[in-house]
Protein backbone atom coordinates (compact mmCIF):
# COMPACT_ATOMS: atom_id res chain seq x y z
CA UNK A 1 0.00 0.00 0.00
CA UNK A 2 2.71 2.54 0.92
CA UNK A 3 4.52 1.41 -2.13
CA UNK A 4 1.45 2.28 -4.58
CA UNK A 5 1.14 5.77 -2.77
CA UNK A 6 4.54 6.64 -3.10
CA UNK A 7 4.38 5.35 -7.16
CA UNK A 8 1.47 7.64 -7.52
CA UNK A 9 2.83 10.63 -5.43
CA UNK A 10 5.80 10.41 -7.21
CA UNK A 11 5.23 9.51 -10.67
CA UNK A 12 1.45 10.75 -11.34
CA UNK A 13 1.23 13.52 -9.12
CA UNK A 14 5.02 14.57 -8.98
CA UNK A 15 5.09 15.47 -5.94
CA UNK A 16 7.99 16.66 -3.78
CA UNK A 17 7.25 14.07 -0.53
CA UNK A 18 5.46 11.90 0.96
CA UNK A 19 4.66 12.63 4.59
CA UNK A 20 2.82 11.00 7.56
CA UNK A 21 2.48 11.61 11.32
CA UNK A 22 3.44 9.23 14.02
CA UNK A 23 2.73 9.94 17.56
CA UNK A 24 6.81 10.32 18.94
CA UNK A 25 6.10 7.67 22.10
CA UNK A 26 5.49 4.50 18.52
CA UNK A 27 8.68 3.72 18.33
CA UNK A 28 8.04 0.89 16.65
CA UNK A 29 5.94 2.54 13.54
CA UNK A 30 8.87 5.12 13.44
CA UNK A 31 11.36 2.59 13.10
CA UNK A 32 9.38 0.44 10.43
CA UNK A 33 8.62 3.98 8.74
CA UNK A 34 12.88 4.55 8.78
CA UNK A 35 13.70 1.52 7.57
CA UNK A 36 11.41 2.73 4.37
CA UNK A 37 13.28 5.57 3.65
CA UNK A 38 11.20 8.49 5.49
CA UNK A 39 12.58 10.39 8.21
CA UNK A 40 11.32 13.19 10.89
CA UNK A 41 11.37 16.26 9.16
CA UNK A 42 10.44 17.67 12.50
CA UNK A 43 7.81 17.55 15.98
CA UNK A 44 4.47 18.42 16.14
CA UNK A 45 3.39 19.60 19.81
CA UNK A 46 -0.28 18.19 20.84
CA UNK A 47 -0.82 16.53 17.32
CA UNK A 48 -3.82 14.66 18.46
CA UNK A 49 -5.27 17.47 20.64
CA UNK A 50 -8.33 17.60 22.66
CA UNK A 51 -9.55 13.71 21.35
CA UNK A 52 -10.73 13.22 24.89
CA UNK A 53 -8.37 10.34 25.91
CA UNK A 54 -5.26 12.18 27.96
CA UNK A 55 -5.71 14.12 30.98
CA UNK A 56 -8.38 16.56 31.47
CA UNK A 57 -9.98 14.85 28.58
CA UNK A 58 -6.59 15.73 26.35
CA UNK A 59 -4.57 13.56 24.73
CA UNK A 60 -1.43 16.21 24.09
CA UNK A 61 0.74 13.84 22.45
CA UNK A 62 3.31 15.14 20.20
CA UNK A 63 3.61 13.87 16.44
CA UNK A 64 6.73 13.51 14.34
CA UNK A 65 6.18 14.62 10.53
CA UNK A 66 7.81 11.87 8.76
CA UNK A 67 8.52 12.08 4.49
CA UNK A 68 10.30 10.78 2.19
CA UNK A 69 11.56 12.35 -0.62
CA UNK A 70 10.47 12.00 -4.21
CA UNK A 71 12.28 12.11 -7.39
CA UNK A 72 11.00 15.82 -8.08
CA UNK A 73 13.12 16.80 -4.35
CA UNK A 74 16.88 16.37 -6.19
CA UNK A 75 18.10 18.44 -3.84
CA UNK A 76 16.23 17.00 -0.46
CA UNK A 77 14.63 20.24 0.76
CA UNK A 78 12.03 18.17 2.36
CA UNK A 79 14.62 16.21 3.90
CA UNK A 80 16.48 17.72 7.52
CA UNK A 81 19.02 15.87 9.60
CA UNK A 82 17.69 17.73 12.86
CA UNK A 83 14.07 17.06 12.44
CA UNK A 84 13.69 15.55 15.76
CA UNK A 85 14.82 18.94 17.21
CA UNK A 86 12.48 21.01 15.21
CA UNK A 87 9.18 21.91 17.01
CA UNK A 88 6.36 23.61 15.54
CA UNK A 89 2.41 23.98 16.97
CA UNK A 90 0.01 21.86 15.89
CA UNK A 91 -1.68 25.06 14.92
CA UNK A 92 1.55 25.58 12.39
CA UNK A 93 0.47 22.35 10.88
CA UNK A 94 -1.92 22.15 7.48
């Protein structure tokens, strides 16, 4: 499945990336996602915001914006070595 999206992103749509988020505590998914060829391209504070699960009825988990690069990005701008350490709002995010 991730294999057909990334055929159409890239080669239909031409696209730049391919992105996803992946709450920062699913190690797991984040390694499986890594081992595919996407990495963070930076943190999303209280991704899944106010889904009634956390405290106070919050869940204020962060997200990690993960992409890969397509074959349109030659020069990797949607790629950054210190995504981890980049932190935007959720509010930032579109």
């Amino acid at each position: 499945m991730m294999g057909l999206l990334e055929m159409v992103s890239d080669e239909i749509y031409k696209g730049f990336f391919v992105d996803l988020y992946v709450r920062c505590a699913n190690s797991l998914a984040i390694d499986m996602y890594e081992g595919m060829g996407y990495s963070v391209y930076r943190r999303v504070r209280e991704y899944y915001g106010n889904i009634g699960v956390g405290k106070g009825g919050r869940d204020e988990e962060d997200a990690f914006d993960m992409r890969k690069p397509m074959s349109r990005d030659s020069r990797r701008h949607s790629v950054r070595s210190n995504g981890r350490e980049m932190i935007v709002s959720a509010h930032d995010v579109s």
